[in-house]
PDB file of N, CA and C in Angstrom:
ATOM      1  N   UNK A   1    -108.324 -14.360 -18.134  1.00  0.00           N
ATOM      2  CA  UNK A   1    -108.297 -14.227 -19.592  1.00  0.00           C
ATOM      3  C   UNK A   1    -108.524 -12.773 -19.976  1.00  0.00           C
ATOM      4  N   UNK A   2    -107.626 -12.224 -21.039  1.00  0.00           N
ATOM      5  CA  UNK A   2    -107.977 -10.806 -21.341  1.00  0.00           C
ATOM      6  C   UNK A   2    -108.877 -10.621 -21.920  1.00  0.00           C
ATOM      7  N   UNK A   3    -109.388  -9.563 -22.182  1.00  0.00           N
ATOM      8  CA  UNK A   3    -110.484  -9.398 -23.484  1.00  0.00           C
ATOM      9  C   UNK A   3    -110.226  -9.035 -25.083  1.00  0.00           C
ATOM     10  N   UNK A   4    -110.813  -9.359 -25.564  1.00  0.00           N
ATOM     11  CA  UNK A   4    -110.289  -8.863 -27.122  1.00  0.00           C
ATOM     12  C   UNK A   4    -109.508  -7.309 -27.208  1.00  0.00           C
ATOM     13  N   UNK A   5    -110.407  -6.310 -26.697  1.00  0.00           N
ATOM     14  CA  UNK A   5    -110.065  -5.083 -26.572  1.00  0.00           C
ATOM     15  C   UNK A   5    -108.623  -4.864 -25.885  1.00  0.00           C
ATOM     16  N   UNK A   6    -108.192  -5.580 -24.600  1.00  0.00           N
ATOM     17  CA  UNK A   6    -106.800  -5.396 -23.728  1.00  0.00           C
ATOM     18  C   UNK A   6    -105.950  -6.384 -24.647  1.00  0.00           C
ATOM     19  N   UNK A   7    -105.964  -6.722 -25.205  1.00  0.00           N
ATOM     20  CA  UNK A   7    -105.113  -7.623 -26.335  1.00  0.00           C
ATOM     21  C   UNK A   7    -104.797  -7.252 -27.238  1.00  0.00           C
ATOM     22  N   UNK A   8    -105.782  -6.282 -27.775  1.00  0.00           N
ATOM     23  CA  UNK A   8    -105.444  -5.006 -29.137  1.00  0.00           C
ATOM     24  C   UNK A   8    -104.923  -3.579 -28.515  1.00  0.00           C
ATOM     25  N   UNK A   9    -104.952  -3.397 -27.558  1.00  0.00           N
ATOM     26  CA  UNK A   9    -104.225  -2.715 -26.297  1.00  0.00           C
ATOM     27  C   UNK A   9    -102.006  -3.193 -26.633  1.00  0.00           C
ATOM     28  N   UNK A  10    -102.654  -4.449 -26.680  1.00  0.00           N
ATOM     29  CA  UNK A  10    -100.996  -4.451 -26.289  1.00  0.00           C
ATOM     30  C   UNK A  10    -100.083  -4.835 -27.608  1.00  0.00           C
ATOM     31  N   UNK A  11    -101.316  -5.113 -28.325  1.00  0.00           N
ATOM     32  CA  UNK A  11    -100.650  -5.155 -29.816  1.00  0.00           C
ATOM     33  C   UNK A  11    -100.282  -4.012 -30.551  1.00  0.00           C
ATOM     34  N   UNK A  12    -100.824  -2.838 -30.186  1.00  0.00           N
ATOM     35  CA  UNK A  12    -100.818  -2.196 -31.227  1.00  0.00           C
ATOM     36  C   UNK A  12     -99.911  -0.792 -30.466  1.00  0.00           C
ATOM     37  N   UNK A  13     -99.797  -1.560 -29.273  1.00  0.00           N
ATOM     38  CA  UNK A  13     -98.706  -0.724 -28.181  1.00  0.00           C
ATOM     39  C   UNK A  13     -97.307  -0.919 -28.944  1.00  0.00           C
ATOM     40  N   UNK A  14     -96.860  -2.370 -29.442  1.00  0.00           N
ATOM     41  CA  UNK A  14     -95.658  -2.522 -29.823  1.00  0.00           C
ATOM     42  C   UNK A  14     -95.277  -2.665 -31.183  1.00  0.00           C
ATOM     43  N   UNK A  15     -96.264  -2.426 -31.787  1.00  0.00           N
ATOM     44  CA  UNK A  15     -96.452  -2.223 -33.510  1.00  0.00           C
ATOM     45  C   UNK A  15     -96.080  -1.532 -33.997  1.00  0.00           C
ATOM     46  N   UNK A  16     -94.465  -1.459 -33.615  1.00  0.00           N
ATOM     47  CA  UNK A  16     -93.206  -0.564 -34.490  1.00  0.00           C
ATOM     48  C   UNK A  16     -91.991  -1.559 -34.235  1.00  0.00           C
ATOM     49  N   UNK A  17     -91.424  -1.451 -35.139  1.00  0.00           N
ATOM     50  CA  UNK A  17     -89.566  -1.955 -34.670  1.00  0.00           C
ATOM     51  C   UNK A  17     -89.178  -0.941 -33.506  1.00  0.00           C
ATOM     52  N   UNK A  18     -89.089   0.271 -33.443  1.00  0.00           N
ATOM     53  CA  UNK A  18     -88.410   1.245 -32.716  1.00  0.00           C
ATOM     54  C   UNK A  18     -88.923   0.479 -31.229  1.00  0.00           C
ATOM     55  N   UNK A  19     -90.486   0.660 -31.470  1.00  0.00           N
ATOM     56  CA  UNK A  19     -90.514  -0.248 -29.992  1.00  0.00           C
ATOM     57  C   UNK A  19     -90.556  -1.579 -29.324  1.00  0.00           C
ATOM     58  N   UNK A  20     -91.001  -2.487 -30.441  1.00  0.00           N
ATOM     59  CA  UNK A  20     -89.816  -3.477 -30.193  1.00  0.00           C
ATOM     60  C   UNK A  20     -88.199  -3.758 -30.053  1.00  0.00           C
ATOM     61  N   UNK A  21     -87.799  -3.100 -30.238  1.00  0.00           N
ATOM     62  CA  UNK A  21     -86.498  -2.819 -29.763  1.00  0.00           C
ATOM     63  C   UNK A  21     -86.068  -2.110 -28.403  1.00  0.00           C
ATOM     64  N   UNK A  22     -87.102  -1.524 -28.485  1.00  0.00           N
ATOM     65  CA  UNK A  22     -87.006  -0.830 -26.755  1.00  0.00           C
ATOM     66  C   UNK A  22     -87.420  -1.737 -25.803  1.00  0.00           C
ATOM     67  N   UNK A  23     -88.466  -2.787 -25.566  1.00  0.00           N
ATOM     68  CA  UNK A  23     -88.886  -3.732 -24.933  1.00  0.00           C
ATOM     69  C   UNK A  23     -87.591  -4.867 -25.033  1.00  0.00           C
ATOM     70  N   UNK A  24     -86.900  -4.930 -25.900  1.00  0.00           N
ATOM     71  CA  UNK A  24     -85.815  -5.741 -25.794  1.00  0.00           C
ATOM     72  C   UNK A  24     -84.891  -5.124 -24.893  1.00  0.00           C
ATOM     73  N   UNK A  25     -84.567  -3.761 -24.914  1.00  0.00           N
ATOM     74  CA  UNK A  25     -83.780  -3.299 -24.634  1.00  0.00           C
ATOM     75  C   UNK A  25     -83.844  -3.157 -22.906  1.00  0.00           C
ATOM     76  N   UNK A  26     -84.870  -3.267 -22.324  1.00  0.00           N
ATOM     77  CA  UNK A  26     -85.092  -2.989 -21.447  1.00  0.00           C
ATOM     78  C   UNK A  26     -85.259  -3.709 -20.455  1.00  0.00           C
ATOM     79  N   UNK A  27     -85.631  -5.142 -21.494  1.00  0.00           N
ATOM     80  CA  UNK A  27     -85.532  -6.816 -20.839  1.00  0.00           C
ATOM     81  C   UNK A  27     -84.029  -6.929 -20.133  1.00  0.00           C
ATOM     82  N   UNK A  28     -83.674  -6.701 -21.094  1.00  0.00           N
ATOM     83  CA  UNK A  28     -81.659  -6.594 -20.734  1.00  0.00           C
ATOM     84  C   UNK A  28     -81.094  -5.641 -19.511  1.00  0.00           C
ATOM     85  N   UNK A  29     -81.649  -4.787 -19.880  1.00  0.00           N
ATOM     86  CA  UNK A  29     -81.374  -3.531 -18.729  1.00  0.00           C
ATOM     87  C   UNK A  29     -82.288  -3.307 -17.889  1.00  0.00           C
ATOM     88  N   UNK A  30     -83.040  -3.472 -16.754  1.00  0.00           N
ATOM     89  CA  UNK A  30     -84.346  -3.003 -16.205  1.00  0.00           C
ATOM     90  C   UNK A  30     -83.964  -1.552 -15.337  1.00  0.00           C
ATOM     91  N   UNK A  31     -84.686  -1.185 -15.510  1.00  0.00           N
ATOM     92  CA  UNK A  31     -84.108   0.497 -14.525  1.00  0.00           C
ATOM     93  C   UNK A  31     -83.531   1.662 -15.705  1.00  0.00           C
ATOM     94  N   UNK A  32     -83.712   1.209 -16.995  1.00  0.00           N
ATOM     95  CA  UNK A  32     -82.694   2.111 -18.207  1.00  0.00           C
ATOM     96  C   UNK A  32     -83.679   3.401 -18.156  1.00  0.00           C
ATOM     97  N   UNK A  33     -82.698   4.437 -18.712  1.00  0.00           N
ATOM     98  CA  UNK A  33     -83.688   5.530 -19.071  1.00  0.00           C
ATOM     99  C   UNK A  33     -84.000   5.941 -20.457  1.00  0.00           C
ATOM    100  N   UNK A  34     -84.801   7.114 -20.896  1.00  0.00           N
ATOM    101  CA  UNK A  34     -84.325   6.867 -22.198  1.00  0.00           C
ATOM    102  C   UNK A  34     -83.147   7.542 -22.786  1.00  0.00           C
ATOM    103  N   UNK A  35     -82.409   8.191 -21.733  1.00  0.00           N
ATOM    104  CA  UNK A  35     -81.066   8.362 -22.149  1.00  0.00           C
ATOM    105  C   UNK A  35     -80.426   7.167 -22.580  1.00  0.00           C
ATOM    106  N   UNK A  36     -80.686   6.579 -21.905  1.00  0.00           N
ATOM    107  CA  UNK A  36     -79.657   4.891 -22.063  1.00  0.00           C
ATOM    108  C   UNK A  36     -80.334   4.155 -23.013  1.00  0.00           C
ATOM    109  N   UNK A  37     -81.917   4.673 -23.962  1.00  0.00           N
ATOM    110  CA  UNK A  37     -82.505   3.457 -24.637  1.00  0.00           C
ATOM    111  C   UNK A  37     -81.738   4.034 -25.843  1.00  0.00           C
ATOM    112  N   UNK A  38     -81.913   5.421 -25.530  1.00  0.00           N
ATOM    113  CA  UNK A  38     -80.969   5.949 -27.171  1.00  0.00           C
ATOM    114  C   UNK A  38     -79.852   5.513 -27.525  1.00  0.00           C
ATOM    115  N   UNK A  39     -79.076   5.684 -26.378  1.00  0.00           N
ATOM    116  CA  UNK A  39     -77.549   5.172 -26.867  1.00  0.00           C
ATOM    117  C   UNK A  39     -77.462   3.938 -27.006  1.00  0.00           C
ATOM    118  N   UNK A  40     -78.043   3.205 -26.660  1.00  0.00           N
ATOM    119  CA  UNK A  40     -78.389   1.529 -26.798  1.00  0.00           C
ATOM    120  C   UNK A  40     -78.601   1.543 -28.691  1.00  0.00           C
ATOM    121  N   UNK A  41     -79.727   2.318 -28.779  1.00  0.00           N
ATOM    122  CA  UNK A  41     -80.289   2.306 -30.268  1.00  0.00           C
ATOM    123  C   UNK A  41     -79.348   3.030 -30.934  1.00  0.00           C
ATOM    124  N   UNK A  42     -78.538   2.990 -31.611  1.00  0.00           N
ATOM    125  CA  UNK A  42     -77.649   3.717 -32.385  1.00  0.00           C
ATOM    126  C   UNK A  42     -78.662   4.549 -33.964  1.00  0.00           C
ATOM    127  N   UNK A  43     -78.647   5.444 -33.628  1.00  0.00           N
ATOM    128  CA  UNK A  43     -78.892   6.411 -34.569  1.00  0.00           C
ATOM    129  C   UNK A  43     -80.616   6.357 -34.381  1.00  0.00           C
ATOM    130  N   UNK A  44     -80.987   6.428 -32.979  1.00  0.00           N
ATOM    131  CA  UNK A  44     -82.157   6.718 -32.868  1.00  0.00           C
ATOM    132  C   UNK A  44     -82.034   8.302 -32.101  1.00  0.00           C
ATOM    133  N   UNK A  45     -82.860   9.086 -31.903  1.00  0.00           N
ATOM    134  CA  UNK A  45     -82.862  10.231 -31.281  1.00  0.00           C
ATOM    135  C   UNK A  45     -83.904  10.351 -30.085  1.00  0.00           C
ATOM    136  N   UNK A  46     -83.610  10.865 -29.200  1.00  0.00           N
ATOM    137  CA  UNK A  46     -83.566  11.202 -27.745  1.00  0.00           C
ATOM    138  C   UNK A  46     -85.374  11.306 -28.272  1.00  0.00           C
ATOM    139  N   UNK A  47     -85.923  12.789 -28.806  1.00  0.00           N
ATOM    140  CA  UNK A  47     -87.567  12.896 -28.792  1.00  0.00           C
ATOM    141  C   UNK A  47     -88.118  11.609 -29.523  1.00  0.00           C
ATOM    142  N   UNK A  48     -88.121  11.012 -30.766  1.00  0.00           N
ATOM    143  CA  UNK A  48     -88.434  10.040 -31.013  1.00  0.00           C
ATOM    144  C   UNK A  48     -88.792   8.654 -29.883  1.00  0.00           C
ATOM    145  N   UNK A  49     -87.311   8.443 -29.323  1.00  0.00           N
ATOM    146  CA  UNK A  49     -87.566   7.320 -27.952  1.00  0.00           C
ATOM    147  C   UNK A  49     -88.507   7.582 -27.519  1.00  0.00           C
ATOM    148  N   UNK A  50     -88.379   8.618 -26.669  1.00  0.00           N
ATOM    149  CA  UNK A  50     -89.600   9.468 -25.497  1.00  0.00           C
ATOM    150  C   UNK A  50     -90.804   9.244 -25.963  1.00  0.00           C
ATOM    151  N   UNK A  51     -91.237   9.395 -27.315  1.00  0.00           N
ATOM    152  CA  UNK A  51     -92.515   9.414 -27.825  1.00  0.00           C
ATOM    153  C   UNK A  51     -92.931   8.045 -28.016  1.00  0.00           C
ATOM    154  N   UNK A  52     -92.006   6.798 -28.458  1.00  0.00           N
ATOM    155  CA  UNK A  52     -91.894   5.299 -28.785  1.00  0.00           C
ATOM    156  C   UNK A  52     -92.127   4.612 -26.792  1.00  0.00           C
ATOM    157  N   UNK A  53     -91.380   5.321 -26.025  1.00  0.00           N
ATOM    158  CA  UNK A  53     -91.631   4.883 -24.657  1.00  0.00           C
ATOM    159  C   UNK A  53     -92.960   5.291 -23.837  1.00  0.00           C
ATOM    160  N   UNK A  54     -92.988   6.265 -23.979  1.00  0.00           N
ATOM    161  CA  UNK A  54     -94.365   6.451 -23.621  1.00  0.00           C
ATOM    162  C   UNK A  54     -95.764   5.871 -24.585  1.00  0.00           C
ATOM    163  N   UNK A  55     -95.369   5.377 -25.415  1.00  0.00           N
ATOM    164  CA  UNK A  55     -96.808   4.429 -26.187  1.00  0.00           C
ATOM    165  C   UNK A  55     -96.762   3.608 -25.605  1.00  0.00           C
ATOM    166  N   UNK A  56     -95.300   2.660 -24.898  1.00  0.00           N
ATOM    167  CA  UNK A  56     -95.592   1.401 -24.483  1.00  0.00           C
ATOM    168  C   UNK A  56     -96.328   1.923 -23.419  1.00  0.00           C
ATOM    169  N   UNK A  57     -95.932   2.647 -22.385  1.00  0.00           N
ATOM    170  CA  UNK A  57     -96.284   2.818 -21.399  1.00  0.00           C
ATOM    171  C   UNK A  57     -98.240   2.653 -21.018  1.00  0.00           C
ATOM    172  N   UNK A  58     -98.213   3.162 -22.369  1.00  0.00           N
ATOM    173  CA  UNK A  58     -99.895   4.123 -22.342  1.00  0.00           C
ATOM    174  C   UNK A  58    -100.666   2.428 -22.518  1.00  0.00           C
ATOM    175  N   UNK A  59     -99.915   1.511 -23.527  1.00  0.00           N
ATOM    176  CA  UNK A  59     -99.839   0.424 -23.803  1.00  0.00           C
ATOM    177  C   UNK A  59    -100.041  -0.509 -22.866  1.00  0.00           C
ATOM    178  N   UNK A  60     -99.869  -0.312 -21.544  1.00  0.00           N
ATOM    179  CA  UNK A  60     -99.513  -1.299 -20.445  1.00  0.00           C
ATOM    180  C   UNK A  60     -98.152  -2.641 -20.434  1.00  0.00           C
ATOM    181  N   UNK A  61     -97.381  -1.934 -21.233  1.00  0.00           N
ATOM    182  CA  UNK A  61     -96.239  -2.882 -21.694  1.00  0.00           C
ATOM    183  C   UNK A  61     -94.863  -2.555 -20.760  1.00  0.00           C
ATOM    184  N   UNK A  62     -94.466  -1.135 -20.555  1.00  0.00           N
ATOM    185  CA  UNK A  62     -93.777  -0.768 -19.984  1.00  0.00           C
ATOM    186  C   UNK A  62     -94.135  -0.201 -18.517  1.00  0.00           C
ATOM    187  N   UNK A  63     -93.117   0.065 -17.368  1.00  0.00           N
ATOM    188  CA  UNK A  63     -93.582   0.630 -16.066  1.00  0.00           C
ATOM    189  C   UNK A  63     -92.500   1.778 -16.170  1.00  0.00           C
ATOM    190  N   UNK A  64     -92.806   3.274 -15.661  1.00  0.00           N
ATOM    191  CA  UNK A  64     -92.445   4.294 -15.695  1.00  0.00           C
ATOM    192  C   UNK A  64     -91.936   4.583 -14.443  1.00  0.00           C
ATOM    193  N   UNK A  65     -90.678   4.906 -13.973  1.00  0.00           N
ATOM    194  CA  UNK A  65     -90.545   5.351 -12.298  1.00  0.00           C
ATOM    195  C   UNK A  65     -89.760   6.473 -12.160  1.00  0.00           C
ATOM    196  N   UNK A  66     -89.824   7.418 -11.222  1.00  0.00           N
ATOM    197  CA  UNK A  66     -89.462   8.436 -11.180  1.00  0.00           C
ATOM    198  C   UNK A  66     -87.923   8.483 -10.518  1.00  0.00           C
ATOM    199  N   UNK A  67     -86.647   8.713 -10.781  1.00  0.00           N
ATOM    200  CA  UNK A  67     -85.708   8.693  -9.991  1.00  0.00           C
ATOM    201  C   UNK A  67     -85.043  10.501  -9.946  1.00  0.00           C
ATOM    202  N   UNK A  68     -85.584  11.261  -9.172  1.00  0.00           N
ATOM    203  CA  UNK A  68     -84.972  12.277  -8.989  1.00  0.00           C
ATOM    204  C   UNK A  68     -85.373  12.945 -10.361  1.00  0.00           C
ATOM    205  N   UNK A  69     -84.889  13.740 -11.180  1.00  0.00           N
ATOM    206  CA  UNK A  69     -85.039  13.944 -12.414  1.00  0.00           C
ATOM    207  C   UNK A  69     -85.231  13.102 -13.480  1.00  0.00           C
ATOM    208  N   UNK A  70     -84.716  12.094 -13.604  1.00  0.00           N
ATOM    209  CA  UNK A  70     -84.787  10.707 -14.324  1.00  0.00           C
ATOM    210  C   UNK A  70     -86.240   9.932 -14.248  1.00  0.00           C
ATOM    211  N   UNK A  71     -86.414   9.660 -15.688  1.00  0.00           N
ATOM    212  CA  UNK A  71     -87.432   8.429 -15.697  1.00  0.00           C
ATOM    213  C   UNK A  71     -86.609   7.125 -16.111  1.00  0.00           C
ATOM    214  N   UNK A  72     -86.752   6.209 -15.531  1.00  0.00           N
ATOM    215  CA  UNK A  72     -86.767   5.059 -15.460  1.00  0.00           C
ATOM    216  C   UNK A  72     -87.519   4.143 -16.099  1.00  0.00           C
ATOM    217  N   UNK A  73     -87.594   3.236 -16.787  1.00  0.00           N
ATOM    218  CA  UNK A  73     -87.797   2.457 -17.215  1.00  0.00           C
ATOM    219  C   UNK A  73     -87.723   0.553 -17.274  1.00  0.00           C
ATOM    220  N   UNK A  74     -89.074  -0.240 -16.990  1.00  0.00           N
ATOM    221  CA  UNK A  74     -88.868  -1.683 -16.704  1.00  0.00           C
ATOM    222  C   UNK A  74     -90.212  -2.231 -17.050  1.00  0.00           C
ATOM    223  N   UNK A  75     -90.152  -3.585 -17.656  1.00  0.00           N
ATOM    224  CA  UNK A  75     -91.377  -4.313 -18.145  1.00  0.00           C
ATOM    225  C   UNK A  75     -92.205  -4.457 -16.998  1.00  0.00           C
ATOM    226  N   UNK A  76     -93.572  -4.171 -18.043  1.00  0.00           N
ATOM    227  CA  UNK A  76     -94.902  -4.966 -16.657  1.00  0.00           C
ATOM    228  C   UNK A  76     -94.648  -6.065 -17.043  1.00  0.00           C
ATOM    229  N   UNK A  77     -95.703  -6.730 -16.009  1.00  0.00           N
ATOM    230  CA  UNK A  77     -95.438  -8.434 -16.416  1.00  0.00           C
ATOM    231  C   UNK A  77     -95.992  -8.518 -17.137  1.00  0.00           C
ATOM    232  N   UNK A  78     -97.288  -7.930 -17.918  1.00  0.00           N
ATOM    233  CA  UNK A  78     -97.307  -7.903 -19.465  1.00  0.00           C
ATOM    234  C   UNK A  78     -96.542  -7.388 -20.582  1.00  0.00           C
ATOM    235  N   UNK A  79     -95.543  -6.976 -20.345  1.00  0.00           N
ATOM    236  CA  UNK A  79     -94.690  -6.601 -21.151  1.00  0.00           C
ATOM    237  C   UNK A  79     -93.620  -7.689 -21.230  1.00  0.00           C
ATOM    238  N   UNK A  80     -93.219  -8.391 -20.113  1.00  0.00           N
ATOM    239  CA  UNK A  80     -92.639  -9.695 -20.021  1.00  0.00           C
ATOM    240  C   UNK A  80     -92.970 -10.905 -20.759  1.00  0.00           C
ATOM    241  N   UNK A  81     -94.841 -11.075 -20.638  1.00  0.00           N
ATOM    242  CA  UNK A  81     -95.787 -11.922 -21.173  1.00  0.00           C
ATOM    243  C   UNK A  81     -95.400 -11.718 -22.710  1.00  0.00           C
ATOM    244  N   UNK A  82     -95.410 -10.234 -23.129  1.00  0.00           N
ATOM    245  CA  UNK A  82     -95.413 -10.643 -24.856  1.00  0.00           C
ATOM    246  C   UNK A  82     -94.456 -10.173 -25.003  1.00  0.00           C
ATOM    247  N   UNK A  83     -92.823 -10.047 -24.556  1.00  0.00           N
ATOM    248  CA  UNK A  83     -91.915 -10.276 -25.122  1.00  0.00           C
ATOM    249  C   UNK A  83     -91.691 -11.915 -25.302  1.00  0.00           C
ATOM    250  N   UNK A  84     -91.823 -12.266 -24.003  1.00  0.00           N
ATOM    251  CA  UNK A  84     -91.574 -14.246 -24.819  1.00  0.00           C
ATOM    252  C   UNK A  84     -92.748 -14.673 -25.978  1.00  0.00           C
ATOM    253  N   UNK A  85     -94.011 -14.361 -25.519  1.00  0.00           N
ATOM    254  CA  UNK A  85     -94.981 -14.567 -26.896  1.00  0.00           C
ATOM    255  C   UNK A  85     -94.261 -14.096 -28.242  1.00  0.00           C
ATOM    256  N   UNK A  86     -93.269 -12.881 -28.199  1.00  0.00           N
ATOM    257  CA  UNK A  86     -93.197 -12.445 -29.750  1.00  0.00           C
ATOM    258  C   UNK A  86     -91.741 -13.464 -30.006  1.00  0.00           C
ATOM    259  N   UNK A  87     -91.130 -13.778 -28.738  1.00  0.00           N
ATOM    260  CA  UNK A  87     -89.736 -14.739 -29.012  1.00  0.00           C
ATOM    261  C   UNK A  87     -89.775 -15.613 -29.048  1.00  0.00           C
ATOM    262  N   UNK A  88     -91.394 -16.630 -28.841  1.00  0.00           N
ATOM    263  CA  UNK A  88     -91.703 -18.047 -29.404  1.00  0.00           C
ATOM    264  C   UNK A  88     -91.880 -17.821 -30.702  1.00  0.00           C
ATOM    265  N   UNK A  89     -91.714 -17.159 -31.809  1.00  0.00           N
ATOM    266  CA  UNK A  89     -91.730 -17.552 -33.477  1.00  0.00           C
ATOM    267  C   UNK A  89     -90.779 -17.447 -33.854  1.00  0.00           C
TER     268      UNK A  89
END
């Protein structure tokens, strides 16, 4: 069971549209970067993402991986956990 505190952790990780939309986006795609979350997001911009991806991250929602120059991008299994929690309403 989490604690109150790691629960307001992950709420307030995804407490934007921009990043709810990126957690969708990423459900779909696992391995995306945020080159690929931008162009996914139409008329979002490259620093914005970066700044929206790294909250999840900090969040424990997203996992970060290094590919050569590239970051990568894929759900923790808490990030898995409350994407279906937010897609049961």
């Amino acid at each position: 069971m989490k604690t109150a505190k790691q629960l307001e952790r992950y709420f307030k990780g995804a407490a934007n549209h921009w990043r709810i939309a990126i957690l969708l986006i990423v459900e779909k795609e696992e391995g995306i970067t945020v080159e690929g979350i931008t162009e996914a997001l139409d008329k979002a911009d490259f620093k914005n993402i970066s700044q929206h991806t790294r909250r999840l991250v900090q969040a424990g929602l997203l996992n970060k991986s290094y590919l050569g120059r590239q970051v990568t991008h894929t759900l923790s299994p808490y990030g898995k956990m409350f994407l279906k929690f937010m897609k049961s309403f």
